[in-house]
Protein backbone atom coordinates (compact mmCIF):
# COMPACT_ATOMS: atom_id res chain seq x y z
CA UNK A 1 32.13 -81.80 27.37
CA UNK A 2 31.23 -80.50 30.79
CA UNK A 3 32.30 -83.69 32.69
CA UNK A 4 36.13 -84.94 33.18
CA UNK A 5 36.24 -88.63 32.74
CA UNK A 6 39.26 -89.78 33.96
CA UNK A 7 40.14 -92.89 31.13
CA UNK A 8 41.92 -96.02 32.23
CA UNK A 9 44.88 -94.97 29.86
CA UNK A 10 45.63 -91.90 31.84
CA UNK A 11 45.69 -93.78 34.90
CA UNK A 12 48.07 -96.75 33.70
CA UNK A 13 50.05 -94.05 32.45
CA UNK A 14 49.81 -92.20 35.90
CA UNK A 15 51.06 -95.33 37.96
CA UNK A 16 53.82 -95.76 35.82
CA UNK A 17 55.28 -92.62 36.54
CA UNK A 18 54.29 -93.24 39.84
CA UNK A 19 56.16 -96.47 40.11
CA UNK A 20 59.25 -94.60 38.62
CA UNK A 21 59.47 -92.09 41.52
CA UNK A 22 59.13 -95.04 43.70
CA UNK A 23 61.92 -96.89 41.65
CA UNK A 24 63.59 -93.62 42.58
CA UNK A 25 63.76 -93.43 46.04
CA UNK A 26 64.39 -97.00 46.95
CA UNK A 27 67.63 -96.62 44.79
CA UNK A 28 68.26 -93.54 46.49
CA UNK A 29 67.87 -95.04 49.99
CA UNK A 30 70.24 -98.00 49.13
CA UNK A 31 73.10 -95.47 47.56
CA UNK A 32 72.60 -92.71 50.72
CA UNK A 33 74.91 -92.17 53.33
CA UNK A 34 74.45 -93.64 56.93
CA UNK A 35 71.27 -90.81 57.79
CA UNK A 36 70.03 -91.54 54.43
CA UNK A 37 69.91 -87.40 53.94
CA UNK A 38 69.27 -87.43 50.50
CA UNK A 39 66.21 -89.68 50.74
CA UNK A 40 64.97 -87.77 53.64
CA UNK A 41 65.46 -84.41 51.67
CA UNK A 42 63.72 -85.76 48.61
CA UNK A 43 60.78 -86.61 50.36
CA UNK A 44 60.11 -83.47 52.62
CA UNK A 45 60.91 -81.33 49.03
CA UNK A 46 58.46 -83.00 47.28
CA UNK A 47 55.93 -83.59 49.74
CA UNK A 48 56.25 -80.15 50.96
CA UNK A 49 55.95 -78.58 47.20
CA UNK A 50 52.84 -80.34 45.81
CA UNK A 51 51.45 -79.97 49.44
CA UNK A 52 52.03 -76.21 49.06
CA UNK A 53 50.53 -76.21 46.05
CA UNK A 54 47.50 -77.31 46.78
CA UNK A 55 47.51 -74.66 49.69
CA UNK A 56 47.92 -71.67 47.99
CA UNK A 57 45.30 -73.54 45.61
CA UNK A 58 42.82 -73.15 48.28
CA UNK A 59 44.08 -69.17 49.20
CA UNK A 60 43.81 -67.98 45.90
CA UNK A 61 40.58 -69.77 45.49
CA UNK A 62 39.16 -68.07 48.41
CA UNK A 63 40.83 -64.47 47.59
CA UNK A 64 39.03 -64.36 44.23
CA UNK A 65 36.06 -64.90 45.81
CA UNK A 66 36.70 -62.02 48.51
CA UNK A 67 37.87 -59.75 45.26
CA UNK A 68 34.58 -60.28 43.43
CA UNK A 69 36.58 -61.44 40.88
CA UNK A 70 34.86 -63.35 37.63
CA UNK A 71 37.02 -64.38 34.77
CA UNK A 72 38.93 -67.62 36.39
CA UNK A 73 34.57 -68.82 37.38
CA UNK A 74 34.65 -71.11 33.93
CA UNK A 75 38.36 -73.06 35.70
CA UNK A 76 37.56 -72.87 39.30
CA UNK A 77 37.06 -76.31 39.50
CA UNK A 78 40.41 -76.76 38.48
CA UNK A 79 41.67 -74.68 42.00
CA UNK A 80 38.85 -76.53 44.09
CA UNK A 81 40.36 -80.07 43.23
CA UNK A 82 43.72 -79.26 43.54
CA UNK A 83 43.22 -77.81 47.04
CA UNK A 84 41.97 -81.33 48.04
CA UNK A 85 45.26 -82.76 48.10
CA UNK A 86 45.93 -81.12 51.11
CA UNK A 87 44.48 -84.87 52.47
CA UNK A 88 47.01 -86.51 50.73
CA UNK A 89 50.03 -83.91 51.53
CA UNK A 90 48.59 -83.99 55.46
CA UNK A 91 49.88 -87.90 55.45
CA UNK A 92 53.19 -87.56 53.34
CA UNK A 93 54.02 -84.95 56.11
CA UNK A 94 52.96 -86.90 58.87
CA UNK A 95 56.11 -89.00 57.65
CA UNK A 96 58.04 -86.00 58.48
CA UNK A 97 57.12 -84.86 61.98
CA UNK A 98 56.91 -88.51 62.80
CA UNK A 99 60.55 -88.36 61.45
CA UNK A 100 61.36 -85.52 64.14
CA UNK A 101 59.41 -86.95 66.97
CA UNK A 102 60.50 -90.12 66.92
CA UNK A 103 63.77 -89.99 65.34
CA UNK A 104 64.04 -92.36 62.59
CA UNK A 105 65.67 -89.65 60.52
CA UNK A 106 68.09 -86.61 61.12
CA UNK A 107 66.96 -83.95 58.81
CA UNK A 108 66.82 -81.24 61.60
CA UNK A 109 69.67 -79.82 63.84
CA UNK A 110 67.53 -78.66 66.48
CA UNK A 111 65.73 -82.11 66.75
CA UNK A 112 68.98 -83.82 68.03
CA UNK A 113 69.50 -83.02 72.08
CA UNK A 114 73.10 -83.28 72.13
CA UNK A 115 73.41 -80.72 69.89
CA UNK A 116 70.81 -78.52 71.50
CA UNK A 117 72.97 -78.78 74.66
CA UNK A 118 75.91 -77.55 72.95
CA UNK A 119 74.24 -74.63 71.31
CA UNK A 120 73.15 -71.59 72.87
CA UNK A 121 71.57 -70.53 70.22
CA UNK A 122 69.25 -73.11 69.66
CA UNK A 123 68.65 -73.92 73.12
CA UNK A 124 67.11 -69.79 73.10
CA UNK A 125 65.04 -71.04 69.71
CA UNK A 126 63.85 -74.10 71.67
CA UNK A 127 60.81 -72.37 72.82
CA UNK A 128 59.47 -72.92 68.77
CA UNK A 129 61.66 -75.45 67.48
CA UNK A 130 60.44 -78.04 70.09
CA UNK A 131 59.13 -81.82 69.01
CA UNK A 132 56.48 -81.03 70.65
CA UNK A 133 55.10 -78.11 69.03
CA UNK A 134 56.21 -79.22 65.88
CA UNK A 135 54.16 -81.97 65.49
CA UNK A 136 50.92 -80.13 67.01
CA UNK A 137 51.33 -77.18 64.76
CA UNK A 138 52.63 -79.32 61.09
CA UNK A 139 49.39 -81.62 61.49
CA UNK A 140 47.34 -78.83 63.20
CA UNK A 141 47.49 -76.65 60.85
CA UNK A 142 47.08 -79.18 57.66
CA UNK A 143 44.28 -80.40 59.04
CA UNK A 144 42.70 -76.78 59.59
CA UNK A 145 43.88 -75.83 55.83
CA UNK A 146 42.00 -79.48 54.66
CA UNK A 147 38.67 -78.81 56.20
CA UNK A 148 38.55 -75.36 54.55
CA UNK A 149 39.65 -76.81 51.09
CA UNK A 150 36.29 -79.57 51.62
CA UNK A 151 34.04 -76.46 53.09
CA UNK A 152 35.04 -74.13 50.25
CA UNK A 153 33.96 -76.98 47.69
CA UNK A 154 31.11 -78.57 49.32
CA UNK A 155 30.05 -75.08 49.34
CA UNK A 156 30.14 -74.47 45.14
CA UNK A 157 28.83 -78.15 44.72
CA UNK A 158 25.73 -77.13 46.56
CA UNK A 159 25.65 -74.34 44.73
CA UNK A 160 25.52 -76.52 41.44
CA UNK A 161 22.30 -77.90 43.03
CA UNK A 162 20.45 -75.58 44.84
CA UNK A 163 21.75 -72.23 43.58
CA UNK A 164 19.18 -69.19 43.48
CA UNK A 165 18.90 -65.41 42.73
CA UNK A 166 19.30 -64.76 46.16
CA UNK A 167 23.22 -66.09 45.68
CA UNK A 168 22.81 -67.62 49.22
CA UNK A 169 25.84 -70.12 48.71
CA UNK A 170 28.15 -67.16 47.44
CA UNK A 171 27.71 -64.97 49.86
CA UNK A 172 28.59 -67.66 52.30
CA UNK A 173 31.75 -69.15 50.59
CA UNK A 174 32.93 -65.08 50.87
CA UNK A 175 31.87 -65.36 54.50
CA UNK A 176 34.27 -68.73 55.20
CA UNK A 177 37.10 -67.17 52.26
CA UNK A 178 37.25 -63.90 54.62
CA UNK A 179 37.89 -65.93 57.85
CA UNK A 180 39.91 -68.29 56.24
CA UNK A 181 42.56 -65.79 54.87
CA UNK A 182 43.95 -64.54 57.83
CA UNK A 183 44.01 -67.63 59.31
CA UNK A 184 45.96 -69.17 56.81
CA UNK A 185 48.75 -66.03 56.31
CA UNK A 186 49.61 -66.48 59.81
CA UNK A 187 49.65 -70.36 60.19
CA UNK A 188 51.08 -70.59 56.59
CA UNK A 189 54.06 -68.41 57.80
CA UNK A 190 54.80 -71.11 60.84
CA UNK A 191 54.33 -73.87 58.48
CA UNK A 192 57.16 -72.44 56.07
CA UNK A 193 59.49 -71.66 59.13
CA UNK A 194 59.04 -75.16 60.95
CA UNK A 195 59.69 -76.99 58.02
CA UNK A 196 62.12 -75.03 55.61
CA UNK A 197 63.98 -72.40 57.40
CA UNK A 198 64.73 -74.35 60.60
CA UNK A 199 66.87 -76.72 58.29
CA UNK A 200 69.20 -73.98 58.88
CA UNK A 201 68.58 -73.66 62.53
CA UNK A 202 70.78 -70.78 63.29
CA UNK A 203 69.67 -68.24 60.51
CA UNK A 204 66.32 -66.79 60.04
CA UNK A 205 65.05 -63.89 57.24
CA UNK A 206 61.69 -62.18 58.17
CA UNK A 207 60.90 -62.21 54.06
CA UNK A 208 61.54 -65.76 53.83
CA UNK A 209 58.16 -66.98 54.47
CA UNK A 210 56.67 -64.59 52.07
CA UNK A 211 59.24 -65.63 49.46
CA UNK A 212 58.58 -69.35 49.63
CA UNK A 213 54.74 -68.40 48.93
CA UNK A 214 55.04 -66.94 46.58
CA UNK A 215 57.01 -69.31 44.58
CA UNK A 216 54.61 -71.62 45.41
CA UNK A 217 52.23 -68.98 44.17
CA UNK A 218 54.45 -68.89 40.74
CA UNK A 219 53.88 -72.78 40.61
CA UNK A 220 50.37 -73.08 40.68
CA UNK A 221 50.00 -70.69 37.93
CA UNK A 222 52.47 -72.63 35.66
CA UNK A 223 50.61 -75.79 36.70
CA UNK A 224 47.32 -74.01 36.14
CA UNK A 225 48.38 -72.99 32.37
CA UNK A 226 50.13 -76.65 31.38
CA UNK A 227 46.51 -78.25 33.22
CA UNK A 228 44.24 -76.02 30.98
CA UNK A 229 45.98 -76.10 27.62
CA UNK A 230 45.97 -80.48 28.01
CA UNK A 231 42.25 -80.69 28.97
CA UNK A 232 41.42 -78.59 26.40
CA UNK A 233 43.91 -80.88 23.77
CA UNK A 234 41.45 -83.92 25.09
CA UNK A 235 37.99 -81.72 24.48
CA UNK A 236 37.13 -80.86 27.57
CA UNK A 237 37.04 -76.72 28.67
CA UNK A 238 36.05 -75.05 25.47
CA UNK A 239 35.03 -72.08 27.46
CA UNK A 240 38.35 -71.48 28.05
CA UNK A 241 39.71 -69.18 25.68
CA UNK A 242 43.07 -67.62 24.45
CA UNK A 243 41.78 -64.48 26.97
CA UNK A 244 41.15 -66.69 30.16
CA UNK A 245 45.16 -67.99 29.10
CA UNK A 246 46.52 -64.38 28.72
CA UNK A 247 45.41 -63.66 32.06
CA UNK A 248 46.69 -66.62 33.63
CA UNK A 249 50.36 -65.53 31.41
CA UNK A 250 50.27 -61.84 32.70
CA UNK A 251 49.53 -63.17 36.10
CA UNK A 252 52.69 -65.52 35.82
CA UNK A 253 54.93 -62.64 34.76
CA UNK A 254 53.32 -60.51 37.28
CA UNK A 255 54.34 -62.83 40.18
CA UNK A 256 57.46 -63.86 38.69
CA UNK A 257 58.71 -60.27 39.16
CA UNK A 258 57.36 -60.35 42.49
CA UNK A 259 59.22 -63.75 43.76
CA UNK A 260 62.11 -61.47 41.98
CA UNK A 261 61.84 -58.45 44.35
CA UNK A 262 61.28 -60.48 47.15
CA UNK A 263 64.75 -62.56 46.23
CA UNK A 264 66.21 -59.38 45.83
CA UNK A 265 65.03 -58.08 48.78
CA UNK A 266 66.06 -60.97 51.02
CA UNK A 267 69.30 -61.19 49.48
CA UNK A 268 70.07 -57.64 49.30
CA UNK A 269 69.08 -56.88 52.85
CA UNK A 270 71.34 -59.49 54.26
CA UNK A 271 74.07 -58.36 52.39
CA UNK A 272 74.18 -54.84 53.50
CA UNK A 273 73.21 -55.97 57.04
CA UNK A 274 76.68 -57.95 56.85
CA UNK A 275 75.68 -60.00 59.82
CA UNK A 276 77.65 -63.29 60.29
CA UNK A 277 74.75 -65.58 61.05
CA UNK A 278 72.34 -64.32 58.57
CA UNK A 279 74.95 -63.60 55.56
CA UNK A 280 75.93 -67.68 55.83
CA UNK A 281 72.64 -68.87 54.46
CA UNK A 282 73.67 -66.83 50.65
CA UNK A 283 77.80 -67.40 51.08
CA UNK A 284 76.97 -71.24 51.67
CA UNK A 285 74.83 -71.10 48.20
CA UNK A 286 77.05 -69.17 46.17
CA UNK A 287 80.21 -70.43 46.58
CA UNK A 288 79.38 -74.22 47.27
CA UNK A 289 75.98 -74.21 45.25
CA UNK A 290 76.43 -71.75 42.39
CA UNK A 291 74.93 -73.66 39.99
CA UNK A 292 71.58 -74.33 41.90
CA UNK A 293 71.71 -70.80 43.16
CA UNK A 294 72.16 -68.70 39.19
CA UNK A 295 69.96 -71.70 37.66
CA UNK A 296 67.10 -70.72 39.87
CA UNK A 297 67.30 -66.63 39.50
CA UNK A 298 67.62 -67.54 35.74
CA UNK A 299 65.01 -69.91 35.45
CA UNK A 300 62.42 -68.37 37.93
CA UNK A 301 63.21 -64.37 36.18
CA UNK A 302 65.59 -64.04 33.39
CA UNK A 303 63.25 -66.60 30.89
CA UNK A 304 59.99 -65.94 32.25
CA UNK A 305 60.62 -61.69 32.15
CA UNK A 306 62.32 -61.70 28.23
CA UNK A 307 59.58 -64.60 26.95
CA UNK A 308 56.23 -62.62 28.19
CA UNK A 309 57.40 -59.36 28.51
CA UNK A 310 55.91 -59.41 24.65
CA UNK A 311 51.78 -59.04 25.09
CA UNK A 312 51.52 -61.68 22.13
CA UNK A 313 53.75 -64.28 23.99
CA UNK A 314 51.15 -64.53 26.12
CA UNK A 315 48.51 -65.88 23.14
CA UNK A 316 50.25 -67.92 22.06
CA UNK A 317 49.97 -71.97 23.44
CA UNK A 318 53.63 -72.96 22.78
CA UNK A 319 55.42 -69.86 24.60
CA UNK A 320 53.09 -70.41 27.44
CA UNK A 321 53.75 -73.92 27.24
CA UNK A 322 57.44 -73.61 27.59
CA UNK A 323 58.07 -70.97 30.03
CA UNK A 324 55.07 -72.52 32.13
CA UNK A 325 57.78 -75.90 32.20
CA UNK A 326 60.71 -73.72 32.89
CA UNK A 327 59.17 -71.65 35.72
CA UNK A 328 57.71 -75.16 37.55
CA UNK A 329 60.67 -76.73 37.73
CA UNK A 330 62.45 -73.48 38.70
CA UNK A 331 60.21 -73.18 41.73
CA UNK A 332 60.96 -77.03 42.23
CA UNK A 333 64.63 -76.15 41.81
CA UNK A 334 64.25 -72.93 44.58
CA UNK A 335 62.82 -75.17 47.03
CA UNK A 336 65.77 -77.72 46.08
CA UNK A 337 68.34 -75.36 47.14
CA UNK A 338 66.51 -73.97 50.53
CA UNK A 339 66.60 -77.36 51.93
CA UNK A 340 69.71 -79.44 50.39
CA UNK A 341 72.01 -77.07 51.79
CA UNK A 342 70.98 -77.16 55.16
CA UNK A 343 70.32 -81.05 55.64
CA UNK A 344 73.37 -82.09 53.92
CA UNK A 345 75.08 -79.51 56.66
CA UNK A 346 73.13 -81.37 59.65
CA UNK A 347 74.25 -84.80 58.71
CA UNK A 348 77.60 -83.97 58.45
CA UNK A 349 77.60 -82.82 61.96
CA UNK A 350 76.08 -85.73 62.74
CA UNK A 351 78.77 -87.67 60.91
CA UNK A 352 81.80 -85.87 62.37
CA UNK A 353 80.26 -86.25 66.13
CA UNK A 354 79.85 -90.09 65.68
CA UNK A 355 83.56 -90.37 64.08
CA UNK A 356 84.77 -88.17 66.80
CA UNK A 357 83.21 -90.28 69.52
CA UNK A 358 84.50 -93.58 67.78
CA UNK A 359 88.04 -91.94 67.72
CA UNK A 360 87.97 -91.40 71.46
CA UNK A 361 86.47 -94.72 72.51
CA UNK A 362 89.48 -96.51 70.45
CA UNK A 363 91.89 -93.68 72.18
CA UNK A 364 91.04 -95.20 75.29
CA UNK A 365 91.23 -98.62 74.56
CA UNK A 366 94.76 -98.01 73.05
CA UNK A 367 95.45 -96.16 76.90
CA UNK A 368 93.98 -99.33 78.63
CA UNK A 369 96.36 -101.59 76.66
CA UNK A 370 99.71 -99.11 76.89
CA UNK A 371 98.71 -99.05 80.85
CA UNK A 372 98.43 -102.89 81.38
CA UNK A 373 101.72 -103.22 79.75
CA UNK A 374 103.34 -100.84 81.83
CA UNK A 375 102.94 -102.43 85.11
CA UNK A 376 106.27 -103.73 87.34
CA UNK A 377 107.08 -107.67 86.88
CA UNK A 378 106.92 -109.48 90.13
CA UNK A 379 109.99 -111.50 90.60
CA UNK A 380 109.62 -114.73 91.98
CA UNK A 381 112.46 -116.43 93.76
CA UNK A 382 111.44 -119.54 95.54
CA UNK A 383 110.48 -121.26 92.55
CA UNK A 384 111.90 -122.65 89.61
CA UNK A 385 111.47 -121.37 86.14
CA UNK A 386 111.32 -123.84 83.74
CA UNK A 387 112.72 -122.92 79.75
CA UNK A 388 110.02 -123.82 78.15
CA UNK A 389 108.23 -121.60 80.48
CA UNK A 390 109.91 -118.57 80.05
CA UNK A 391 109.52 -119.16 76.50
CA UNK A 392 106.04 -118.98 76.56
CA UNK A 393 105.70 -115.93 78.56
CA UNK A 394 107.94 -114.23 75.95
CA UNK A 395 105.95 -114.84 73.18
CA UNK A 396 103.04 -113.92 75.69
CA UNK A 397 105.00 -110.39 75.64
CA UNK A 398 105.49 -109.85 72.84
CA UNK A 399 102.39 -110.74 71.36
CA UNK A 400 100.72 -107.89 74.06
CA UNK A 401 103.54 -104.93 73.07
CA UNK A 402 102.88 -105.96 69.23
CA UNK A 403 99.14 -105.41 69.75
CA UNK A 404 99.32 -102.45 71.59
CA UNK A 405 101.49 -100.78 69.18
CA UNK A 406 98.74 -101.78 65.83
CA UNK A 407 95.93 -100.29 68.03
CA UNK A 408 98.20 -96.75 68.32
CA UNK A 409 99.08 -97.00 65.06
CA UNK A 410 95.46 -97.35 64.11
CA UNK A 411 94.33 -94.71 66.25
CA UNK A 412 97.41 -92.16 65.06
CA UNK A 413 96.30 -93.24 61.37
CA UNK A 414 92.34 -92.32 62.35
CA UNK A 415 93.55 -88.83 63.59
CA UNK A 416 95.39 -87.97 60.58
CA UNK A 417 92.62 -88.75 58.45
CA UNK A 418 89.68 -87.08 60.64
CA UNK A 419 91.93 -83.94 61.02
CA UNK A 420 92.68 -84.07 56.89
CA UNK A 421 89.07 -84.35 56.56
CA UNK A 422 88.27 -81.35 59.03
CA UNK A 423 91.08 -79.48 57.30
CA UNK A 424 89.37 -79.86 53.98
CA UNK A 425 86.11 -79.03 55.01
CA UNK A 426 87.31 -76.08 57.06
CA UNK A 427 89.08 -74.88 54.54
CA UNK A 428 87.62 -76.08 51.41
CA UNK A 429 84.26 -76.58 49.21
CA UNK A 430 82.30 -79.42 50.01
CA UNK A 431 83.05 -82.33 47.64
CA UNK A 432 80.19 -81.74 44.35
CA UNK A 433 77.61 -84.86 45.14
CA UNK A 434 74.76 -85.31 42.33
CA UNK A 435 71.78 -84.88 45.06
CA UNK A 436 72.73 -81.81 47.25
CA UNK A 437 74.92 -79.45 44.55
CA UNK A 438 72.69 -80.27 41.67
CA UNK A 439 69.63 -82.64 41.42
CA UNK A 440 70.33 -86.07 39.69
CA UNK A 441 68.48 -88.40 37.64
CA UNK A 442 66.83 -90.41 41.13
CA UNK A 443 65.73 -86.56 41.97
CA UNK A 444 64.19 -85.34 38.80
CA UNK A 445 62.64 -89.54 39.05
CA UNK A 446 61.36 -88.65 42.77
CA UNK A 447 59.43 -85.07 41.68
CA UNK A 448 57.91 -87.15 38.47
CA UNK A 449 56.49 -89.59 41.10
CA UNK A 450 55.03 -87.13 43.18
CA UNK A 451 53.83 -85.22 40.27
CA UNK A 452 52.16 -88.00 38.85
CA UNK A 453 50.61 -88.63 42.21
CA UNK A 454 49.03 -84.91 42.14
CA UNK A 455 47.52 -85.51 39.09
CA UNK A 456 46.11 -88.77 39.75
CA UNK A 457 44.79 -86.97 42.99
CA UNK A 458 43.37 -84.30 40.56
CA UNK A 459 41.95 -85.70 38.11
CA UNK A 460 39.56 -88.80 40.44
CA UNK A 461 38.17 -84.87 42.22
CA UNK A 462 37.72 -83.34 38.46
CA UNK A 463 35.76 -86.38 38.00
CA UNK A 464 33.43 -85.86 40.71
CA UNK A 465 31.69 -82.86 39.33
CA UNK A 466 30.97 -80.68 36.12
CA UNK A 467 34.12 -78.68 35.15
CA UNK A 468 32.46 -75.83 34.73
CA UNK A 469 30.26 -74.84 37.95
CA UNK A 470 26.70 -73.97 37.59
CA UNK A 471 24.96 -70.97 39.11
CA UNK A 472 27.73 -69.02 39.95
CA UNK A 473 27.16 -65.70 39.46
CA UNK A 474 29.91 -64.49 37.25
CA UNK A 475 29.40 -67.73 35.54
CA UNK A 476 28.45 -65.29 32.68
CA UNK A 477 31.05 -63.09 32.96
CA UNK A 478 33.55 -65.58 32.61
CA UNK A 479 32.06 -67.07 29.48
CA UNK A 480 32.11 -64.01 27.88
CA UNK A 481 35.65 -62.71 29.28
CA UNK A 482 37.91 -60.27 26.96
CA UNK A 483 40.98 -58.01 27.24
């Protein structure tokens, strides 16, 4: 069968999943803290995942095609739908910058302008991390990456149609697939830093951007290899053989040890560089995030290195199967840790300013009231004071000195309990909260959601064309690929 047809029981079972991520995040946003952080995080991790995804869809797509490479021709299609998700992923992070420009959430310390005049640090960054630029270059750029991805395939659909000898629509998707590469390194690199490393506003790496893309990279592949083996469990992609599947395996061990170097690297670097505002980004993740930090180098290198360094490994369904699982939601779990750490860091700022101001405001009031009841009694002698009188302005007294000492009391009582909290974040780990230190049950519930959603998204474009293009030519070498 040359033509997806997306059945109505894969799409009821689609919207359930998708009505479990929503499930999700409404019980998320009802058991978050006052900035809602976790929600917030949730969403720009997932949106910005399946969003990447479907990027580096579209720049691998448009690499083979510079390479004059054949063997993925038969599964292109699969890379070509994908990529037009980018529609979808432009609108989930329109949520975002719309988040930043207009403030309904707090995810990022250089969006807030008290604490941009406080900082020297980020009032020198300002010149990039700006509300301004933010939202031109977030929505700018997706929308540049979008009409690529809908070029690129208009381009191979045509080519279904009207294809010749003369490969007239080939030569012109390598024409748009050479400008579009360069274009999309560069702009791809500002995406990444806008919206992942500026959660930690004061560090930067020169690698990270590079890193993150290639675990997105990683992903895809994974994705790729779990896509391919169920289409071809329902009928469809018989072309596809065990070789096209080794290939895809050698190129997930491949980049797996690449995502490795560059962790490595990063890490490594910043280490022996030993300088304070760079080496906080790792220290924060290893001593208050171990188990995030050693569950992604083991997921993301330890399995995926031991189960295909073995050439048959990578023949065989179930090995690709299970390491293709482990190494998606490792990359889901990498991106967890860049931006948990970060946001959860932000709020609590945020947190500790708003206490701090509450604690002075009731630190004056207490002054107000210890002032008014210091003032000299006027003594009046021409007229009579009456018992009952006096009486009342006793208990009038005392009622004033008994609330002025509750309000100090209060106040002393706040001030203990601020400083103890300081204290124990000064000196100690953050307390462990299901959500930031590890993901939870409403997380894992979220990325199904958003998962589902990709799919959905996937499968209505596999629908709208044969699976396997026509008139490409290394349509023939594909069909008859073997290593």
């Amino acid at each position: 069968m040359n033509q997806f047809v997306f059945e109505g029981k894969q799409k009821n079972v689609l919207f359930g999943l998708m009505a479990l991520g929503v499930v999700c995040m409404l019980l998320t946003w009802f058991q978050d803290d006052v900035y809602h952080t976790r929600f917030w995080t949730n969403f720009l991790h997932n949106s910005f995942f399946f969003t990447g995804i479907a990027f580096i869809s579209l720049f691998l797509y448009c690499g083979k095609v510079l390479m004059y490479s054949g063997w993925h021709t038969v599964f292109k299609r699969v890379w070509e739908a994908s990529a037009q998700f980018l529609s979808v992923g432009l609108i989930l992070l329109a949520v975002i910058v719309g988040g930043v420009y207009f403030g309904y959430h707090h995810l990022y310390h250089w969006a807030d302008a008290n604490s941009v005049a406080n900082d020297e640090l980020l009032q020198h960054k300002s010149k990039f991390l700006n509300k301004g630029w933010f939202l031109l270059a977030t929505l700018g750029f997706g929308g540049v990456w979008y009409f690529w991805a809908r070029k690129m395939r208009s381009i191979s659909l045509d080519q279904d149609k009207h294809g010749d000898s003369t490969y007239s629509y080939y030569k012109l998707a390598k024409k748009w697939g050479a400008i579009f590469l360069p274009i999309a390194g560069f702009s791809s690199a500002a995406f990444i830093w806008q919206l992942i490393m500026s959660l930690d506003a004061h560090w930067y790496s020169t690698l990270f951007a590079w890193y993150a893309t290639v675990s997105l990279l990683v992903s895809l592949l994974a994705f790729t290899i779990l896509l391919l083996v169920y289409l071809k469990s329902k009928g469809y992609y018989h072309q596809v053989t065990i070789e096209h599947l080794h290939d895809l395996g050698k190129y997930l061990f491949a980049f797996s040890i690449f995502w490795t170097y560059l962790w490595f690297s990063q890490f490594m670097l910043i280490w022996y560089g030993n300088v304070g505002e760079e080496t906080t980004y790792f220290k924060t993740r290893m001593e208050e995030y171990p188990i995030n930090f050693w569950a992604n180098f083991a997921m993301n290198f330890i399995l995926p290195f031991f189960i295909l360094l073995r050439n048959d490994t990578k023949r065989k369904y179930g090995s690709l199967v299970f390491i293709s699982i482990i190494v998606l939601l490792g990359h889901w779990l990498d991106f967890f840790q860049m931006i948990k750490p970060g946001a959860r860091h932000t709020a609590h700022e945020l947190i500790e300013a708003s206490a701090n101001h509450h604690s002075s405001n009731l630190e004056s009031d207490v002054k107000k009231v210890l002032i008014s009841n210091t003032e000299p009694t006027k003594t009046i002698v021409s007229e009579e004071v009456k018992p009952e009188e006096h009486k009342a302005e006793e208990v009038k007294v005392g009622e004033t000195h008994a609330t002025a000492n509750h309000a100090e009391n209060a106040h002393m009582e706040s001030a203990n309990h601020d400083g103890a909290e300081a204290g124990h974040e000064g000196h100690h780990t953050p307390e462990f909260k299901v959500g930031f230190n590890i993901p939870g049950l409403l997380d894992l519930g979220t990325f199904v959601g958003f998962g589902a959603m990709f799919v959905f998204f996937l499968f209505i474009q596999l629908s709208k064309a044969p699976l396997v293009p026509i008139n490409d030519p290394y349509l023939e070498e594909s069909l008859h690929h073997h290593v």
